[in-house]
Protein backbone atom coordinates (compact mmCIF):
# COMPACT_ATOMS: atom_id res chain seq x y z
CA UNK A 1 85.65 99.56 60.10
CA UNK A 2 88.98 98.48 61.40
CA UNK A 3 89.52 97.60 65.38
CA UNK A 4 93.06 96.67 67.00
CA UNK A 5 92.94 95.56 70.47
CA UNK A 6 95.75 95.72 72.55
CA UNK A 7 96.30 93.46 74.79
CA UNK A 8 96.01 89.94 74.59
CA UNK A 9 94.96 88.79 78.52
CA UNK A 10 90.91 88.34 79.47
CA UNK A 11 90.06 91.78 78.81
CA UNK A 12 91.45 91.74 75.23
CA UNK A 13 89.96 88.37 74.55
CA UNK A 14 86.99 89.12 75.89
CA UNK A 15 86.35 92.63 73.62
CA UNK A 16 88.14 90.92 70.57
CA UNK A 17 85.47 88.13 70.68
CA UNK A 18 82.71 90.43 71.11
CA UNK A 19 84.06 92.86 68.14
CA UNK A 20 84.35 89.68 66.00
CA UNK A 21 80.53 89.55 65.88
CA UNK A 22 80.47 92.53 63.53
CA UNK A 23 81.14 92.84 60.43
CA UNK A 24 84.66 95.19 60.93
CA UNK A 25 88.17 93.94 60.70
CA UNK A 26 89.81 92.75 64.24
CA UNK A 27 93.58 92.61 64.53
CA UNK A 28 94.99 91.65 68.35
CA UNK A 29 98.48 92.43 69.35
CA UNK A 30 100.04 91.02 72.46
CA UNK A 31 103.69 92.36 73.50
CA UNK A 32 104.66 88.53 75.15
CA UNK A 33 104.54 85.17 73.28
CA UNK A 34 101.82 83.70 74.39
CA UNK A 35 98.22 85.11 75.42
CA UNK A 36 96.24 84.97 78.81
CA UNK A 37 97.74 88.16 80.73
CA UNK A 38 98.14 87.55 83.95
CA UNK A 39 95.84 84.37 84.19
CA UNK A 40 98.29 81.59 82.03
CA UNK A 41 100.17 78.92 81.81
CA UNK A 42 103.67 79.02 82.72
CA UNK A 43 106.60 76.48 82.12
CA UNK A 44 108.24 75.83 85.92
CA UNK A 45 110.99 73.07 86.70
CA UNK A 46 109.68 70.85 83.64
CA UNK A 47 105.90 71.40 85.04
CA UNK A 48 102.95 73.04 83.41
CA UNK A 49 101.68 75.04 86.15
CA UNK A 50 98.88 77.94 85.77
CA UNK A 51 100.19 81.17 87.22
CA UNK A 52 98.37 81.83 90.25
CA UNK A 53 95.71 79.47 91.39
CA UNK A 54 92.51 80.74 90.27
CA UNK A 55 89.28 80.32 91.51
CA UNK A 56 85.85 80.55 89.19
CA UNK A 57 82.00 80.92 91.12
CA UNK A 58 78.94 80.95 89.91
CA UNK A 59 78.58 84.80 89.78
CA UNK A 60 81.30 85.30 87.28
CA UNK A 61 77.82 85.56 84.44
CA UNK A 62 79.45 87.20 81.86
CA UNK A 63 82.38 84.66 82.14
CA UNK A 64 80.05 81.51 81.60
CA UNK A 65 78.54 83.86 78.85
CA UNK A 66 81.57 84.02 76.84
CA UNK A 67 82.07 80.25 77.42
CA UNK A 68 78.45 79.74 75.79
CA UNK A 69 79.63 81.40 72.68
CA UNK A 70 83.07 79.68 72.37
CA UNK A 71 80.81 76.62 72.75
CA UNK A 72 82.64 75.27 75.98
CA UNK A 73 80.15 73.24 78.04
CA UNK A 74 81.21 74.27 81.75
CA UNK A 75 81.10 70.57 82.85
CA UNK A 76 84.25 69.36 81.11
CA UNK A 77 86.52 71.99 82.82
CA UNK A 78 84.94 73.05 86.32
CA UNK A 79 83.63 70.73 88.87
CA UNK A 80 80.46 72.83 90.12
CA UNK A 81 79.73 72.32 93.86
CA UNK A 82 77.62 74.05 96.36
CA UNK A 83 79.05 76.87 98.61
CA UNK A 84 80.64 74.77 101.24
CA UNK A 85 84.49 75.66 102.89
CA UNK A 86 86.50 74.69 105.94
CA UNK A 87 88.63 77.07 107.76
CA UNK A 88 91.58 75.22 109.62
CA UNK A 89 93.39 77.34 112.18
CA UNK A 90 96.81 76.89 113.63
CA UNK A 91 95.69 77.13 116.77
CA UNK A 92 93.67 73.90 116.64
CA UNK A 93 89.95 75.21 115.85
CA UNK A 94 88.08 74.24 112.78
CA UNK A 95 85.20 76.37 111.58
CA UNK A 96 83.02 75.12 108.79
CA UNK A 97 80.38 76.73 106.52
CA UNK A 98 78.24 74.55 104.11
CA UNK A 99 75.12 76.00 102.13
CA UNK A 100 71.94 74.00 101.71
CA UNK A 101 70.18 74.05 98.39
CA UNK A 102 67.96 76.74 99.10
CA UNK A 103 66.74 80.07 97.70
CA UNK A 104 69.32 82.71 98.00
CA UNK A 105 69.69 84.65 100.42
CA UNK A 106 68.27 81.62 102.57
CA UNK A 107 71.16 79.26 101.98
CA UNK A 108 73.43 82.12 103.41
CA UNK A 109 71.70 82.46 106.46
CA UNK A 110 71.02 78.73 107.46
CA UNK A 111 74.80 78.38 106.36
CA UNK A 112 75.83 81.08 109.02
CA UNK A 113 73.16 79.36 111.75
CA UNK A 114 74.90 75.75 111.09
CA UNK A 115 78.31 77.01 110.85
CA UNK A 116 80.82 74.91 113.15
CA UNK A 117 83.19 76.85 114.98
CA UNK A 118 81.35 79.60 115.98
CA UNK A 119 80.31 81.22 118.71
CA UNK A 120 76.35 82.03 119.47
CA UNK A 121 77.40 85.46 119.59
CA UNK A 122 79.50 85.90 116.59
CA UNK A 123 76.17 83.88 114.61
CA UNK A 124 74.00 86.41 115.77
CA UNK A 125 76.53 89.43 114.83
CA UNK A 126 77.26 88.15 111.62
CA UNK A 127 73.20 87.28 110.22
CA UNK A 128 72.64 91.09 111.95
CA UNK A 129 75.49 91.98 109.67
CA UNK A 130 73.92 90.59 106.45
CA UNK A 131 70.34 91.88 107.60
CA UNK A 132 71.75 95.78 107.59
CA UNK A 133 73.71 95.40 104.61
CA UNK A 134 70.36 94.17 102.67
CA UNK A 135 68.31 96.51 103.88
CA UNK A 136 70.67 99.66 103.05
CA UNK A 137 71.53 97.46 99.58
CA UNK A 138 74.61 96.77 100.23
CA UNK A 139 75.56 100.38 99.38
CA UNK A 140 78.16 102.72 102.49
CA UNK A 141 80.07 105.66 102.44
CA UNK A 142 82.39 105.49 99.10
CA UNK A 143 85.60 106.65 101.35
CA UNK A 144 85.02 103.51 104.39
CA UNK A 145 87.46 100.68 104.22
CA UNK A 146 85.98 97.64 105.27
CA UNK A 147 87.62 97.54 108.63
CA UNK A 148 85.71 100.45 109.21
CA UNK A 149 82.03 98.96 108.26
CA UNK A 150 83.18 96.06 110.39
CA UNK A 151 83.30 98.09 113.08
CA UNK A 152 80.20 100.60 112.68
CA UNK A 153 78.47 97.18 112.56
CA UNK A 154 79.73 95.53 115.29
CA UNK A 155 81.39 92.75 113.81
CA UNK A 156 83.59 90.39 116.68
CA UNK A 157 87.40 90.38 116.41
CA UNK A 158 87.34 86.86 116.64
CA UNK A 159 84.57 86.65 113.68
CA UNK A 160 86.40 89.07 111.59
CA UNK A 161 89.75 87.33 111.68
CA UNK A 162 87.57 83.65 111.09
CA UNK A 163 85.12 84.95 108.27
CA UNK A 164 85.21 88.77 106.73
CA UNK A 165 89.18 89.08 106.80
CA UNK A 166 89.75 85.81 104.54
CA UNK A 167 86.82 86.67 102.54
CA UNK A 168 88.18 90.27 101.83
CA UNK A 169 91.75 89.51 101.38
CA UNK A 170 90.95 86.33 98.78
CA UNK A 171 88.46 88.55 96.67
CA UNK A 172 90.12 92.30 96.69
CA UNK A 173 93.12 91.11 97.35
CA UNK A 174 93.81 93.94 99.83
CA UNK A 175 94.04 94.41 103.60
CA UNK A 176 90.99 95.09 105.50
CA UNK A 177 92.24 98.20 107.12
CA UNK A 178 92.80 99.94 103.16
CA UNK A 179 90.40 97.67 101.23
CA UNK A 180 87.26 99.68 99.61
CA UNK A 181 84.03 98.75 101.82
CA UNK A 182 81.65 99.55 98.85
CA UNK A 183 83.56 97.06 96.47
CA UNK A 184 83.21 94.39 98.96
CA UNK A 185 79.70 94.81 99.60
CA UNK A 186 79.34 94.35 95.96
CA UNK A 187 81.09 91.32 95.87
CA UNK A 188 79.08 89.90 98.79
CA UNK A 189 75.14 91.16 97.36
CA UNK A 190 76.42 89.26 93.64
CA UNK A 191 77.74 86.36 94.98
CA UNK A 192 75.06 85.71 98.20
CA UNK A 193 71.69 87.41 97.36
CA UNK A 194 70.68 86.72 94.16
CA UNK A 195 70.68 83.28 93.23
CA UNK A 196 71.83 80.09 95.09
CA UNK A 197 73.88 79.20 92.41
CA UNK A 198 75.94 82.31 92.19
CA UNK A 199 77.81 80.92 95.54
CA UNK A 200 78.95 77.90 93.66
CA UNK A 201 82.61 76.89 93.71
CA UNK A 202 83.93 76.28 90.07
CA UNK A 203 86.60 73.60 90.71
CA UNK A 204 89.07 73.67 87.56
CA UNK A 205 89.50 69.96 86.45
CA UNK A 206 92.32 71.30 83.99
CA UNK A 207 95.03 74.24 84.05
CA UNK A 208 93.96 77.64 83.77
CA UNK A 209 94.79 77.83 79.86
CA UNK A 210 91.95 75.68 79.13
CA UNK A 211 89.50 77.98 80.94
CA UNK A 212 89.62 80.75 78.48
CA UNK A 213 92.72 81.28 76.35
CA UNK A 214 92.77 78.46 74.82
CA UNK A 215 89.19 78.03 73.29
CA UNK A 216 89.31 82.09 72.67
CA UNK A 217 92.44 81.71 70.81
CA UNK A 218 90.69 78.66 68.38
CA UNK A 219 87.73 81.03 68.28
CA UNK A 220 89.55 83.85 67.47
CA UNK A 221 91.51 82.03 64.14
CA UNK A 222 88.18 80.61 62.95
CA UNK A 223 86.50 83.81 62.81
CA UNK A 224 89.39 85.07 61.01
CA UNK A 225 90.70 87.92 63.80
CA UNK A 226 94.47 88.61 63.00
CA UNK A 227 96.12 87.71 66.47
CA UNK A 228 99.97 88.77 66.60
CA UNK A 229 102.02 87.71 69.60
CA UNK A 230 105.34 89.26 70.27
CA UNK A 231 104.14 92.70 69.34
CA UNK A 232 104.56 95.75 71.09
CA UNK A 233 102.86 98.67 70.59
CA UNK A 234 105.06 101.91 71.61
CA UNK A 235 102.35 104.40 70.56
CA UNK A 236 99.27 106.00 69.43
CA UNK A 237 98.39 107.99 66.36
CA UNK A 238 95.82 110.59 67.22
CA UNK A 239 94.76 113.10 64.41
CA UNK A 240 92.43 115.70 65.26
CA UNK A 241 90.76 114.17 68.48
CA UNK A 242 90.45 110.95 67.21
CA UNK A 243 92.80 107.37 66.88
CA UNK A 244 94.59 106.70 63.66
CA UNK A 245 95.70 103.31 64.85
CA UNK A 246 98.81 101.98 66.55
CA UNK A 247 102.50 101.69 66.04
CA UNK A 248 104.88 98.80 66.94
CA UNK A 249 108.52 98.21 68.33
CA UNK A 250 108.97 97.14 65.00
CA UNK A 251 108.08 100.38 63.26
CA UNK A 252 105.21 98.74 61.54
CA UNK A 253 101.65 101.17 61.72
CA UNK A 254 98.40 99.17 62.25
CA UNK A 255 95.35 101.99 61.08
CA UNK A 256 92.00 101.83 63.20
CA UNK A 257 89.30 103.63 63.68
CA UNK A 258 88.84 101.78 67.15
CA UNK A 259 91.32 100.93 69.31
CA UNK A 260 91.05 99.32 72.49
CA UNK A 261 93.83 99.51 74.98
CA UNK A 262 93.51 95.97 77.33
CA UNK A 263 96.87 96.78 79.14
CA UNK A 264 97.74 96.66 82.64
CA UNK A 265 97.31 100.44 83.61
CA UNK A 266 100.95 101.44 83.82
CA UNK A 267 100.98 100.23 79.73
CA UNK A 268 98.35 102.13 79.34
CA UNK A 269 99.86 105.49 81.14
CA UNK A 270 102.82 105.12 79.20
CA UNK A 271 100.75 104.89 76.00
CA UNK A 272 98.49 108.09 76.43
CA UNK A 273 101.05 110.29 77.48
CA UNK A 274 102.59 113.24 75.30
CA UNK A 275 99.11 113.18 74.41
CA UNK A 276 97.71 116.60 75.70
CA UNK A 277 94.43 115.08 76.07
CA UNK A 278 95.19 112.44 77.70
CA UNK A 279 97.90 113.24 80.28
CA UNK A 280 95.28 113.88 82.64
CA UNK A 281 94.61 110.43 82.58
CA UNK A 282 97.59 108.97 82.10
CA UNK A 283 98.47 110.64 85.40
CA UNK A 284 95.69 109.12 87.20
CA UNK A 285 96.66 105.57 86.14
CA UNK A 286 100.24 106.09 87.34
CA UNK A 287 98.97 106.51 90.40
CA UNK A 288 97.19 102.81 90.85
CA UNK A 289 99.30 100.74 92.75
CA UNK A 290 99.49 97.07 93.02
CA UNK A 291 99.48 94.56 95.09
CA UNK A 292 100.98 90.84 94.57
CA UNK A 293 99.90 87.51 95.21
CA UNK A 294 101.83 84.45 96.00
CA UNK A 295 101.04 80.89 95.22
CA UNK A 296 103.21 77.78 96.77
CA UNK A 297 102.76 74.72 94.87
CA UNK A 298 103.91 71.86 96.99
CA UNK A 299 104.13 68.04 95.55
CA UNK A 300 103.70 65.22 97.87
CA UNK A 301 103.08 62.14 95.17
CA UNK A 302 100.33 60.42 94.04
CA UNK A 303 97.70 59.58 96.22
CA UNK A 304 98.25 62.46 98.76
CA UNK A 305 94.96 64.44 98.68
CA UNK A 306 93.63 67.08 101.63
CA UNK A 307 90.19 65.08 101.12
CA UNK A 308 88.21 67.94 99.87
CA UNK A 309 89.06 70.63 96.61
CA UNK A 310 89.65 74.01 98.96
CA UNK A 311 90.52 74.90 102.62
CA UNK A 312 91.51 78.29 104.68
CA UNK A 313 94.35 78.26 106.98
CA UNK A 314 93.92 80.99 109.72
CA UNK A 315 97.23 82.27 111.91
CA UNK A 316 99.90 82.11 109.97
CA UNK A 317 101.04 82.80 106.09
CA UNK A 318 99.24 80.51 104.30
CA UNK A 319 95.50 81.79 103.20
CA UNK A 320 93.63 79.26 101.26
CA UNK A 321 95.04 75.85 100.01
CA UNK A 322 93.74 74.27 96.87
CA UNK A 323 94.07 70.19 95.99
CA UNK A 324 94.80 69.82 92.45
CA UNK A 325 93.95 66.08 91.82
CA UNK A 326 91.17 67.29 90.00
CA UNK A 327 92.82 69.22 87.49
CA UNK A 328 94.85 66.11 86.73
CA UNK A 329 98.28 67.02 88.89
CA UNK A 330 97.08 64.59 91.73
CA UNK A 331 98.97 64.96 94.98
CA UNK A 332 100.03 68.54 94.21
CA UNK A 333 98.86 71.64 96.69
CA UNK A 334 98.91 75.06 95.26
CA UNK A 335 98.81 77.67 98.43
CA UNK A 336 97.43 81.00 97.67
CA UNK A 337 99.10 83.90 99.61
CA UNK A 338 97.00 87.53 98.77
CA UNK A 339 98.14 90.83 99.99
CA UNK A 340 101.52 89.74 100.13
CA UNK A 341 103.37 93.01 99.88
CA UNK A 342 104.72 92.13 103.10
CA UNK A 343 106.92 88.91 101.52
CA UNK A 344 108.44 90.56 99.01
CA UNK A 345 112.24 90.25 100.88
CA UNK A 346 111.40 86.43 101.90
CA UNK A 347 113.48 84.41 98.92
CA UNK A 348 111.43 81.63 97.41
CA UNK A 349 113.09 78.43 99.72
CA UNK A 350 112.36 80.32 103.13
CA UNK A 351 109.37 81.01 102.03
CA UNK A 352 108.27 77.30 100.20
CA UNK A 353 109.94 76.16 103.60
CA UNK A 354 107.47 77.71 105.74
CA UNK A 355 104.46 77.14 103.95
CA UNK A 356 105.20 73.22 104.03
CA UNK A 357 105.96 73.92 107.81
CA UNK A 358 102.15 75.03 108.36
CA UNK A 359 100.97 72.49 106.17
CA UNK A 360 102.34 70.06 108.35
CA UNK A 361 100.72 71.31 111.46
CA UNK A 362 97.55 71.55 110.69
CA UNK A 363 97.90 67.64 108.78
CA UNK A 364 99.90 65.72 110.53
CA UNK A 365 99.66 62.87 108.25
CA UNK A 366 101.60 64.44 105.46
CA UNK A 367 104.83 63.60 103.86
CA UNK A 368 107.88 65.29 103.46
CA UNK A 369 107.36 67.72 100.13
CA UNK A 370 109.05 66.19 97.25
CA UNK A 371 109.25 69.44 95.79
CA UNK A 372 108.60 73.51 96.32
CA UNK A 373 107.56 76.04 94.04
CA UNK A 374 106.55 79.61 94.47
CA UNK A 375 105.20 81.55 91.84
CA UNK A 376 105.18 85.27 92.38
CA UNK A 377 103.22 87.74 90.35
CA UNK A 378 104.03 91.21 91.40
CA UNK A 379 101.23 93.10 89.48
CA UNK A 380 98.91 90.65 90.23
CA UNK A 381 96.05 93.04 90.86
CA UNK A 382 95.53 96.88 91.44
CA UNK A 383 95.11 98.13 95.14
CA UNK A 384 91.31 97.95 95.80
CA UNK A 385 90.92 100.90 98.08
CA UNK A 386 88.79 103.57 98.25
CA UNK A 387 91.03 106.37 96.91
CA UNK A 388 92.34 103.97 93.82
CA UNK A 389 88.57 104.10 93.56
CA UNK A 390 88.37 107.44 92.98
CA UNK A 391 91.53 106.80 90.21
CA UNK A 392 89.96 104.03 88.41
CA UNK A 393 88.74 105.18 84.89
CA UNK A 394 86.18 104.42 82.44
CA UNK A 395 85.88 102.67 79.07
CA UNK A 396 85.60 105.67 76.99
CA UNK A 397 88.54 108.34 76.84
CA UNK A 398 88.40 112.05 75.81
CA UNK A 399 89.89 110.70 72.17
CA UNK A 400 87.20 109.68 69.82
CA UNK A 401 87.50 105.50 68.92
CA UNK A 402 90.10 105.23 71.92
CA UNK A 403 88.97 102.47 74.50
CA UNK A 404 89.83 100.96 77.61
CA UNK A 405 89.43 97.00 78.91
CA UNK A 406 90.81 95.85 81.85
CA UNK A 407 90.41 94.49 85.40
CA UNK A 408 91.10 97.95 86.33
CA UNK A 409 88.51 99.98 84.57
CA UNK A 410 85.81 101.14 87.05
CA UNK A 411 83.21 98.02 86.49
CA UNK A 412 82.41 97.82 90.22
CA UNK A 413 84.24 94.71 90.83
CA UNK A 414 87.74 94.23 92.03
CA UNK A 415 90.32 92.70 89.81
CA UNK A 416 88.93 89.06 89.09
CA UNK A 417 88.61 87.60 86.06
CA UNK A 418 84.86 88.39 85.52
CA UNK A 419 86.05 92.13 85.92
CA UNK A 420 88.54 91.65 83.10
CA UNK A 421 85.58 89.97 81.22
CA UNK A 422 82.84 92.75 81.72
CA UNK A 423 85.12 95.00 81.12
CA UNK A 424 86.27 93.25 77.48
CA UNK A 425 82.94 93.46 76.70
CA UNK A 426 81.48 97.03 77.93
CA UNK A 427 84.73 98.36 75.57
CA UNK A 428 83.67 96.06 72.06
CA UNK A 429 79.63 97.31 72.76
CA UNK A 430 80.52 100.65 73.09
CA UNK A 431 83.44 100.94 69.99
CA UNK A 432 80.37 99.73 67.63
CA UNK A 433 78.14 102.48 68.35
């Protein structure tokens, strides 16, 4: 049995690791030069920088799976710390959540009764919230957005723009008024319900290649997978129902009888069409659109730290602002900016300008920014609303031996990396039945 996977980010990884458990040939092609997708290293003014700031918790399971198997202890890259954040408003109001070490859903609760910053009312709102949610198990109405839940459960303004807004926008990365209510609950019952230590904060103590890529790729090579960088494929061979294998830019045919496609969904589109079974499909995936995310990395000098890994700026453009002393570029910031559809015409110095312009309101103490750096990824993740939803597709496809992986395949998670993951996997168990 032969398998080519297409696609060399965490999806492709993920299924080509899985399929290289079997005893079947495993060939990986990736169109750029290096692997990783849309979670990688990049090369910016003379810096190593990761993409996109990236954060890991302790509910990504089959994440810290795969790092079992590549033999990665979690300690030497992540920094594991108990559910604990501060949101710092422009305004001037600080609102803190910290969770004990207690029995989930406990810590959640006595984290919302402590919580600085918050009103008596908006306490009681939001623990009446979490009370509903768990009793109706976390499931709603497929077509709400999470605005609307919000509101059918009575959620303050002033609590939604401190607590559920953030907390959507940083996981779906979409607005509350469009993003899918029934994806967020999920996100909320994984990460809060379960186990205490599903809440955790992951803190990277090196860049982002470490996490994954790298170890995969070394994996990968010593189990004797053929990985080929700098390939594209440009089409399918489908003989009577079923894949043939791929073909490349470079005219070169790679025969399969499994092929899993771990491209970004307008790839994949382009690569099932002219396909009569499969234009259905390919029509649907079109359709997803996406939404980019922005990070700012600003670099003060050694020694400048915010005093704690994470924060949440409320009132202006920056989100959530990340010290990266501990993954060894001390006195570096990297702000992450989600749903930002809405900066696309800002150039990168107005922008970099700004951010350092909140910065130094809500700390005073800082220094002028020896440098600015924005990183934008357009595609950075699909939509999550409830009609792209109804558009997201499964592993299997009408064409026997023809997979999909990707953050985008309907797992029940938005696009994170433990989507990518699960869905890597769910595509390499089902191509060895």
């Amino acid at each position: 049995m032969t398998v080519v996977v297409v696609g060399g980010g965490w999806a492709g990884l993920a299924a080509a690791i899985s399929l290289s458990h079997q005893p079947r040939a495993v060939t990986l092609l990736e169109s750029a030069p290096q692997l990783g997708g849309r979670a990688r290293v990049i090369k910016l003014g003379g810096r190593i920088l990761d993409n996109g700031q990236h954060l890991v918790i302790g509910a990504y399971h089959r994440y810290l799976y795969y790092l079992q198997i590549l033999g990665v202890d979690e300690r030497e890259i992540f920094d594991r710390q108990a559910l604990s954040f501060t949101l710092f408003d422009l305004e001037g109001m600080t609102r803190t959540l910290k969770a004990p070490h207690l029995p989930a859903p406990i810590h959640l609760l006595i984290a919302l009764v402590r919580g600085q910053g918050f009103t008596a009312q908006e306490k009681l709102a939001a623990l009446k919230f979490c009370a509903r949610l768990s009793w109706r198990r976390f499931v709603c109405d497929p077509h709400c957005s999470v605005a609307d839940i919000l509101n059918q459960y009575a959620q303050p303004p002033a609590l939604v723009r401190a607590l559920w807004e953030p907390l959507c926008i940083a996981t779906l990365n979409t607005p509350i008024a469009s993003a899918s209510a029934q994806v967020f609950l999920r996100v909320l019952r994984d990460t809060f319900t379960r186990r205490n230590k599903d809440s955790h904060l992951l803190v990277p103590r090196c860049t982002i290649g470490d996490w994954f890529v790298a170890p995969a790729t070394d994996y990968l090579l010593a189990q004797e997978v053929s990985i080929y960088p700098n390939t594209r494929v440009v089409a399918l061979k489908i003989e009577d129902d079923v894949v043939q294998g791929v073909t490349t830019s470079d005219n070169q045919f790679y025969p399969a009888q499994r092929v899993v496609l771990a491209t970004p969904p307008h790839v994949t589109a382009s690569l099932l069409r002219g396909h009569p079974m499969l234009d259905e499909l390919a029509s649907k995936l079109s359709m997803i659109p996406y939404e980019p995310i922005v990070t700012v990395y600003l670099s003060y000098g050694p020694g400048v730290t915010l005093g704690m890994p994470m924060l949440g700026v409320l009132g202006g453009t920056t989100q959530w602002v990340f010290d990266r002393a501990c993954s060894g570029d001390d006195g570096t910031f990297a702000v992450v900016i989600s749903a930002a559809s809405p900066l696309r015409d800002q150039t990168n110095l107005t922008l970099g300008a700004h951010v350092a312009k909140e910065l130094a309101q809500v700390f005073p103490h800082l220094p002028p920014a020896i440098s600015i750096q924005v990183v934008r990824e357009k595609r950075a993740t699909f939509l999550c609303t409830p009609e792209v939803q109804a558009l997201r597709p499964s592993t299997k496809t009408p064409i026997g031996g023809l997979l999909l992986a990707g953050d985008y395949v309907d797992t029940g998670y938005p696009a994170t990396l433990e989507g990518a993951v699960i869905s890597g996997y769910n595509a390499a168990q089902i191509s060895v039945q």
